[in-house]
Protein backbone atom coordinates (compact mmCIF):
# COMPACT_ATOMS: atom_id res chain seq x y z
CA UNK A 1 61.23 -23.65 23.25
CA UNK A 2 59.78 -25.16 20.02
CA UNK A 3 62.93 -27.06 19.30
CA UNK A 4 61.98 -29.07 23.19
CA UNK A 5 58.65 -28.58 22.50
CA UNK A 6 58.44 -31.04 19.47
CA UNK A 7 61.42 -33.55 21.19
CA UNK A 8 58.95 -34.01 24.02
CA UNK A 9 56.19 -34.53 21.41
CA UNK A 10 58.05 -37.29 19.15
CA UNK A 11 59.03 -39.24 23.03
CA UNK A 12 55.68 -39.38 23.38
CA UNK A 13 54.86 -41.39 20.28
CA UNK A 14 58.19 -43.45 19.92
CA UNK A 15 58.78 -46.08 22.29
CA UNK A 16 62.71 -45.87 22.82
CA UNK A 17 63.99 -48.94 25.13
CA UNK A 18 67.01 -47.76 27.66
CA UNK A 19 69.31 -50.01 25.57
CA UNK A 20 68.44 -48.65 22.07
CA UNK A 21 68.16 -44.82 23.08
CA UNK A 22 70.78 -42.84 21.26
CA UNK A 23 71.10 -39.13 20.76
CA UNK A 24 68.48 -38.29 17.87
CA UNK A 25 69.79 -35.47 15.29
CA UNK A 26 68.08 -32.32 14.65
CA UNK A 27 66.89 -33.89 11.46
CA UNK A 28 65.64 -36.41 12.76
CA UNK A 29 63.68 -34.54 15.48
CA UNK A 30 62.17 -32.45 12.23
CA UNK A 31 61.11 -35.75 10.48
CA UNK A 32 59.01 -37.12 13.72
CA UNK A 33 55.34 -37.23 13.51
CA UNK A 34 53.78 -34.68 16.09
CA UNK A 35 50.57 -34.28 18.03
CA UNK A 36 48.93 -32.02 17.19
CA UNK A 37 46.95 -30.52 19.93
CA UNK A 38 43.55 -28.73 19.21
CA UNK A 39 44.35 -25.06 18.78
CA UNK A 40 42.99 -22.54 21.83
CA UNK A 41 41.51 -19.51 20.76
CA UNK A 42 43.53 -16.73 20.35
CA UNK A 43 47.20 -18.84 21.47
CA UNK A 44 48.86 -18.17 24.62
CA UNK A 45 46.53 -21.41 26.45
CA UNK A 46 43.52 -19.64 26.38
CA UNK A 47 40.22 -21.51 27.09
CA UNK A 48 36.63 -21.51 26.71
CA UNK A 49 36.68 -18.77 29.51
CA UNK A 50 38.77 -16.59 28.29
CA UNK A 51 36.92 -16.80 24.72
CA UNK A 52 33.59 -16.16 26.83
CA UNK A 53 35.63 -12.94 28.57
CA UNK A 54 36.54 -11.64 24.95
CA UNK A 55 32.86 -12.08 24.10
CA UNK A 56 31.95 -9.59 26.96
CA UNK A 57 34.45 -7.18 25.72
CA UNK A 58 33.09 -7.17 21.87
CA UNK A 59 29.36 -6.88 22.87
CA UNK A 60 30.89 -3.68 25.20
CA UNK A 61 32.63 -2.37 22.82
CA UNK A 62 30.15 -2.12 19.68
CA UNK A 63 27.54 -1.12 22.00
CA UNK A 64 29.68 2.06 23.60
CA UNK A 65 30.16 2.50 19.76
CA UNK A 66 26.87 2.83 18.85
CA UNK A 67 25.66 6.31 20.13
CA UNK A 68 28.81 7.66 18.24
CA UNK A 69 28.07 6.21 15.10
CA UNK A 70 24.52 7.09 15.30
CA UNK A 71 24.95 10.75 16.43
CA UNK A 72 27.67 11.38 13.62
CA UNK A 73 25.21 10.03 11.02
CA UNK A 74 22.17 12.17 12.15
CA UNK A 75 24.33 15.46 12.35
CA UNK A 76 25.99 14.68 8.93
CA UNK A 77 21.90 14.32 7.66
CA UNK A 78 21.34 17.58 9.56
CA UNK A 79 24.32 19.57 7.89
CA UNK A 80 23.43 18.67 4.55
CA UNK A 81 20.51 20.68 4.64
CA UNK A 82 22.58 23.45 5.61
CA UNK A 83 24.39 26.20 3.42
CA UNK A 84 28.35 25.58 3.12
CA UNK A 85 29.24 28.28 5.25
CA UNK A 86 26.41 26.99 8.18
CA UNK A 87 27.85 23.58 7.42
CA UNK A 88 31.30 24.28 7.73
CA UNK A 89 30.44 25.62 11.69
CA UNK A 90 28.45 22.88 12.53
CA UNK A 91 31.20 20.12 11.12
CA UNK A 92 33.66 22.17 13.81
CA UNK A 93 30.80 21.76 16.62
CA UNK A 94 30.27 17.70 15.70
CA UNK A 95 33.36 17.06 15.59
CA UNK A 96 34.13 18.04 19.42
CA UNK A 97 30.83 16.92 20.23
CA UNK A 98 31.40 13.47 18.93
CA UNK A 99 35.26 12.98 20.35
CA UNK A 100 33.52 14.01 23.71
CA UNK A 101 30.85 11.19 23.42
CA UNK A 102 33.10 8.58 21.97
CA UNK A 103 35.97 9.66 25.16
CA UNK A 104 32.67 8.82 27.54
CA UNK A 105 31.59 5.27 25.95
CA UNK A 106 34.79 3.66 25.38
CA UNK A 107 36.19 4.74 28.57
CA UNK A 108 32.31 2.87 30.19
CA UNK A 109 34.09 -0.07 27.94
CA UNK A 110 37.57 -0.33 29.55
CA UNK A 111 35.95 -0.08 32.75
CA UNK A 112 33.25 -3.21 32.09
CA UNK A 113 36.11 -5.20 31.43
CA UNK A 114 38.56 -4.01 34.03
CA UNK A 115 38.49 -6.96 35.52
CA UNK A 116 40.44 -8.90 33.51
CA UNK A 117 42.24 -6.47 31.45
CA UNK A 118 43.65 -4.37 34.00
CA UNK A 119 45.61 -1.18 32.78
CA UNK A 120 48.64 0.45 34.56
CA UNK A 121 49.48 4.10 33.39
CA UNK A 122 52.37 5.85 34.57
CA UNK A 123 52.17 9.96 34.12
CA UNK A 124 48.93 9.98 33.33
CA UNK A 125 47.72 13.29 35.20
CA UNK A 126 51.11 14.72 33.36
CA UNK A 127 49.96 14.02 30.27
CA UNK A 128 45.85 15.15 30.73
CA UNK A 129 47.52 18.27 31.80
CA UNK A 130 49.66 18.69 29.01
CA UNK A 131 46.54 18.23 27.05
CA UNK A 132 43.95 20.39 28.32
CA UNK A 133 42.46 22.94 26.64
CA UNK A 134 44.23 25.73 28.80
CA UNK A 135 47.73 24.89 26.89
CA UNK A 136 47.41 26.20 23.08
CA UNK A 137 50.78 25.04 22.17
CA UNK A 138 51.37 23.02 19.10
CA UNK A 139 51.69 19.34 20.14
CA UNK A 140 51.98 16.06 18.75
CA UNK A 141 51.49 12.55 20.39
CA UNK A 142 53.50 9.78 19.15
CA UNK A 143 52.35 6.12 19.78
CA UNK A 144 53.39 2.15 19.12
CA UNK A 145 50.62 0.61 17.09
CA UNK A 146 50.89 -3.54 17.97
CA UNK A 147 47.46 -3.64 18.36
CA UNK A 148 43.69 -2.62 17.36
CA UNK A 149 43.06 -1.90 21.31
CA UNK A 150 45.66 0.94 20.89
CA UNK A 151 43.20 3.48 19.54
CA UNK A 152 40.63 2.44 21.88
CA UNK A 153 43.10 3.32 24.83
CA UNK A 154 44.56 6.55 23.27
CA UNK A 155 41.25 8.05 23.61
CA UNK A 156 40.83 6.53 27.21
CA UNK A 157 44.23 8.31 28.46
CA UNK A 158 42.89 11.78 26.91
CA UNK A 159 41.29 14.23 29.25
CA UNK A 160 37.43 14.84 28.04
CA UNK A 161 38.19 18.53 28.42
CA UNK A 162 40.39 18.76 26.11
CA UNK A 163 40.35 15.44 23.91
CA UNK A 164 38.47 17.51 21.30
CA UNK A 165 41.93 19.22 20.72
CA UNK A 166 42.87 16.23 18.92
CA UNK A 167 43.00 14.51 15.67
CA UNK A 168 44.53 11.55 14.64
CA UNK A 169 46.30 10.65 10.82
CA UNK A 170 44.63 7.50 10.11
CA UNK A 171 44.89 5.21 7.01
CA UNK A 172 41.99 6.15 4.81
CA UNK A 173 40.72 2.57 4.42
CA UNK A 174 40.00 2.91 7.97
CA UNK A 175 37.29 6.00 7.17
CA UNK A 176 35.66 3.28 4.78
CA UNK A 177 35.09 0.86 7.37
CA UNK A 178 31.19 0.16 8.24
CA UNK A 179 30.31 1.45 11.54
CA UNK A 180 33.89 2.43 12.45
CA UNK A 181 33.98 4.79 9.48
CA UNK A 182 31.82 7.15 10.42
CA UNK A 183 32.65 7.57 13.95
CA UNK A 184 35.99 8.51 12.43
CA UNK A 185 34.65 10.89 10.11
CA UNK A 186 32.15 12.38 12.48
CA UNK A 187 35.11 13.22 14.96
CA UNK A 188 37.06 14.62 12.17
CA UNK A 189 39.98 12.53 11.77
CA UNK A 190 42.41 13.00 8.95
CA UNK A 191 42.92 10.58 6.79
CA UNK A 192 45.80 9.29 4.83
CA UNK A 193 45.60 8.40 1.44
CA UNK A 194 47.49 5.11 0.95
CA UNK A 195 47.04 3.83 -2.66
CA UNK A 196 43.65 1.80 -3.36
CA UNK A 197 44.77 -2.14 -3.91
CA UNK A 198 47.65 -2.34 -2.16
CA UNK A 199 48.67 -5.69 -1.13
CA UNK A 200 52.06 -5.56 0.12
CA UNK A 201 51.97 -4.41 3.61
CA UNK A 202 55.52 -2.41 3.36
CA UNK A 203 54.00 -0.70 0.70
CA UNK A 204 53.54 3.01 1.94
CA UNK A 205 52.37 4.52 -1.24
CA UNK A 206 50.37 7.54 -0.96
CA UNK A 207 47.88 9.41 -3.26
CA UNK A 208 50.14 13.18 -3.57
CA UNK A 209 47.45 15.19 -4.10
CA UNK A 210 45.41 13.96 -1.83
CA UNK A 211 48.40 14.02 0.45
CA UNK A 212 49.08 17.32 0.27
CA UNK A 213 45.56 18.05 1.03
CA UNK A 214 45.52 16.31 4.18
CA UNK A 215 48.70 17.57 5.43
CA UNK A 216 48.18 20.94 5.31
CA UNK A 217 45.09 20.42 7.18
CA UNK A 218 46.71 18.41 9.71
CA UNK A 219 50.02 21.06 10.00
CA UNK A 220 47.17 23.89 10.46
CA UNK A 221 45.60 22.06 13.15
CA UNK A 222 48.07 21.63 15.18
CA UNK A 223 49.88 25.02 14.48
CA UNK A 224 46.78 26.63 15.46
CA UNK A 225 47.58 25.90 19.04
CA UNK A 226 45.87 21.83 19.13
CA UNK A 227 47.52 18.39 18.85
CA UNK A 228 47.87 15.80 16.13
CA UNK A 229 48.68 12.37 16.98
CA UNK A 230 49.58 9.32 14.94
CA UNK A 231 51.22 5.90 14.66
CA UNK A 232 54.57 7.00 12.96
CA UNK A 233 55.31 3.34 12.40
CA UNK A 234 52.83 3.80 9.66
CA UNK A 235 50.76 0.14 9.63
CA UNK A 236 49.76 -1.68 12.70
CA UNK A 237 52.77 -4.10 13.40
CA UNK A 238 52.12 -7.70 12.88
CA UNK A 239 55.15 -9.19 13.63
CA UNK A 240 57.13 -9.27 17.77
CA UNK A 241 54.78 -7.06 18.81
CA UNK A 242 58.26 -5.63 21.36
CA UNK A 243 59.95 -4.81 18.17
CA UNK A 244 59.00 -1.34 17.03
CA UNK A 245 59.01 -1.30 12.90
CA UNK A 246 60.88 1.85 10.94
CA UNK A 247 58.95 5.15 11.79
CA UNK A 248 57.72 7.17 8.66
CA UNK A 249 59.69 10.52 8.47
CA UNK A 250 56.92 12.11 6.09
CA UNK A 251 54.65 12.17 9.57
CA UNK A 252 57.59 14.40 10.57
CA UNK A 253 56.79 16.78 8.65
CA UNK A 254 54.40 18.85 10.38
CA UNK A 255 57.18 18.35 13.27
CA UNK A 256 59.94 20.09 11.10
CA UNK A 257 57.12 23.27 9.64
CA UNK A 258 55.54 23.74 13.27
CA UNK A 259 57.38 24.16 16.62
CA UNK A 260 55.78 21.49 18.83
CA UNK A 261 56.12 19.84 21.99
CA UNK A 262 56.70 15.82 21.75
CA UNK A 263 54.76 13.85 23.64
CA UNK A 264 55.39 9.87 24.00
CA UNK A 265 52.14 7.07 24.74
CA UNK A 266 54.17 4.04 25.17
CA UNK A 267 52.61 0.52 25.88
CA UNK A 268 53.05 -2.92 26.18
CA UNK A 269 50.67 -5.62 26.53
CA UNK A 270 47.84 -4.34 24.08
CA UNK A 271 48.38 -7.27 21.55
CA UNK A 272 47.62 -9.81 24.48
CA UNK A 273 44.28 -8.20 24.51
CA UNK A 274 43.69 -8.48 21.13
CA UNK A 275 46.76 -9.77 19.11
CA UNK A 276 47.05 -8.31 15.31
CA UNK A 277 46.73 -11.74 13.73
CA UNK A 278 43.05 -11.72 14.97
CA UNK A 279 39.23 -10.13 14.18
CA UNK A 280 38.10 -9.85 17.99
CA UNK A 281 40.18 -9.06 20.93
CA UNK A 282 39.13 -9.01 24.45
CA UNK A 283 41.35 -11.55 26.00
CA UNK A 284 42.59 -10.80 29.60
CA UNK A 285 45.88 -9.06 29.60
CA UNK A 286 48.05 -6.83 31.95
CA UNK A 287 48.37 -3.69 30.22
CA UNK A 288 51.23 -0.82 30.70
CA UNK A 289 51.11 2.68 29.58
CA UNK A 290 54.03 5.59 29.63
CA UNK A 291 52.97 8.82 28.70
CA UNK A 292 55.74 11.72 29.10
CA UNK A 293 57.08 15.00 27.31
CA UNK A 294 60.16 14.34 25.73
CA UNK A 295 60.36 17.30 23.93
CA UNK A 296 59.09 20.98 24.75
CA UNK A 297 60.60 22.23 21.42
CA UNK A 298 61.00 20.41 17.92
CA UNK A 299 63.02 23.52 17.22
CA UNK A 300 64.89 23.83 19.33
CA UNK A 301 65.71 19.80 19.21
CA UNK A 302 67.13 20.09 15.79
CA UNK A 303 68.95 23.36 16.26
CA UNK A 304 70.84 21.69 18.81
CA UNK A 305 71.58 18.83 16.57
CA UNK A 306 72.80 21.21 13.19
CA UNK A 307 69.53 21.62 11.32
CA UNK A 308 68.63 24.79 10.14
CA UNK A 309 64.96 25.90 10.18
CA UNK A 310 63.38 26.92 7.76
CA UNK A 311 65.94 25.78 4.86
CA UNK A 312 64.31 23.28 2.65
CA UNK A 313 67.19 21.67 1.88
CA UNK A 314 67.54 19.73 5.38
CA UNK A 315 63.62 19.13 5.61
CA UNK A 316 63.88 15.61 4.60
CA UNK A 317 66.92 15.34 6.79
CA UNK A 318 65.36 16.55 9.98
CA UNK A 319 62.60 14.42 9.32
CA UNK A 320 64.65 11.08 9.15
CA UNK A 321 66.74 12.16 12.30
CA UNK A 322 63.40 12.98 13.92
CA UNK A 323 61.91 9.85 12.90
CA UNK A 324 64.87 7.82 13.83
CA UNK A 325 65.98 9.72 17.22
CA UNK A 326 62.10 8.81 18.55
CA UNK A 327 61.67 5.70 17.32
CA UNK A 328 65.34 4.86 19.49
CA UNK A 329 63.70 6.45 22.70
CA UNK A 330 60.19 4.39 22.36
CA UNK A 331 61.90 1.08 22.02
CA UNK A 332 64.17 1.80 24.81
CA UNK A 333 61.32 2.84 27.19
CA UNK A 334 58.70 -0.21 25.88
CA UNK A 335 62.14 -2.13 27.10
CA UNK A 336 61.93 -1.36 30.00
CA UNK A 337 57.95 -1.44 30.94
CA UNK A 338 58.49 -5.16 29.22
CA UNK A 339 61.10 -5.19 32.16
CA UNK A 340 58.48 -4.12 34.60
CA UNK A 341 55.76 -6.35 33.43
CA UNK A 342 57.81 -9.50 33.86
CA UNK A 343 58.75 -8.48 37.32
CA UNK A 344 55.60 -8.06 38.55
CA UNK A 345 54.03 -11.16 36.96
């Protein structure tokens, strides 16, 4: 498309008479001067409307934000006048306080701007049940990260009643973040320590102590009867945003030490909201979500597949075939809601 794109663009500025015209190389196609046309916010054709729609949908966003941010810095005030035992009570209470409140405002933000980014979820009443607070299995959620609106529609899918069961590796740089940063912290997030400075993006180096620390609190979560979710691709993807990158087996881990159920949030059309390349998002977009069990037993998954449990020898190999096994089943089913989407449109 790019190749006709810029042939149409040199016809337009070379004057070719009927006699003359010849069959231009590829070369010589390369060498013509183009047009260039003024760039439209955020690609994709879109115009001043569309800008004016993603305006709406920032304004929304930071102000469902606020209460979050604001309760989470008044109750960490409030706990540090308290004793470490009081304080260590009343983190547990802000925490599900805070992912109840932040569940209630950005779902009031999706709906504002449901008019022209319209969501489509397919088992969603599945996967709230499969999440509510009456099922204390172990469970992990597994999701495609293309996008910033991602998190922001994770959250929506949850059921409030039990979207306090959940927390959510994140990279630590995230926890840092004005604003954002303590909303994470204040629903009790875990982060992960990627090394300070790093500048290549395939770099996934982590701080091992601090590591270690975080994992075992994540892997006692979630064998403690709740659910831990993360992006196992490790990095938001900012390449074809249909082309899931390698998933991390070290997020695996806690899937290899705890016997969990496997749940799958699978979308497509989050980066036409708000593409990776860009600060602010908003743009309209036809979003679709798949949420399904695809595992009731991470146990009993890799028995049937030769691992033995418990052996620490074939830990790091049940984590790769863990980590490769789901990253082949998301890509096959954002396939096919890419299949869907085109259909319909």
């Amino acid at each position: 498309q790019a190749f006709f794109g810029r042939v149409s663009d040199f016809h337009s500025q070379v004057s070719v008479s009927r006699m003359d015209a010849r069959i231009m190389s590829l070369a010589e196609v390369e060498e013509a001067p183009l047009i260039k046309e003024p760039a439209k916010a955020g690609g994709k054709g879109r115009g001043r409307f569309h800008c004016f729609l993603a305006a709406l949908w920032n304004i929304f966003l930071v102000l469902c934000m606020l209460p979050c941010f604001f309760a989470s810095s008044f109750g960490f005030f409030i706990l540090s006048f308290q004793s470490e035992e009081r304080a260590k009570v009343g983190v547990v209470m802000m925490n599900s306080v805070m992912m109840r409140v932040n569940w209630a405002f950005w779902n009031l933000a999706v709906f504002l701007c449901s008019c022209w980014i319209r969501v489509h979820t397919e088992g969603l009443a599945d996967f709230r049940a499969g999440m509510s607070n009456n099922d204390m299995r172990p469970r992990i959620i597994l999701m495609n990260h293309s996008s910033f609106t991602d998190s922001i529609m994770a959250m929506c899918n949850l059921p409030m009643s039990g979207c306090s069961n959940v927390k959510i590796l994140a990279a630590s740089r995230i926890f840092k973040m004005p604003l954002f940063g303590t909303m994470m912290r204040g629903m009790g997030h875990v982060p992960v320590p990627f090394t300070e400075g790093l500048t290549d993006r395939d770099d996934f180096s982590v701080d091992v102590a601090e590591m270690e620390v975080s994992g075992r609190k994540f892997e006692e979560w979630v064998a403690s009867g709740n659910v831990g979710a993360w992006f196992p691709e490790g990095r938001l993807s900012y390449g074809d945003p249909m082309q899931l990158q390698q998933f991390r087996a070290g997020g695996f881990t806690v899937a290899y030490r705890v016997d969990c159920e496997v749940w799958m949030m699978v979308n497509v059309g989050n980066s036409d909201c708000w593409p990776a390349q860009e600060t602010f998002g908003g743009y309209p977009a036809s979003i679709r979500y798949k949420m399904y069990k695809f595992s009731s037993s991470t146990h009993d998954l890799l028995t049937e597949n030769g691992f033995i449990i418990g052996n620490p020898d074939t830990e790091r190999g049940a984590t790769i075939f863990l980590a490769d096994t789901l990253q082949s089943e998301m890509q096959a089913q954002m396939n096919s809601l890419d299949r869907e989407r085109s259909s319909l449109e």
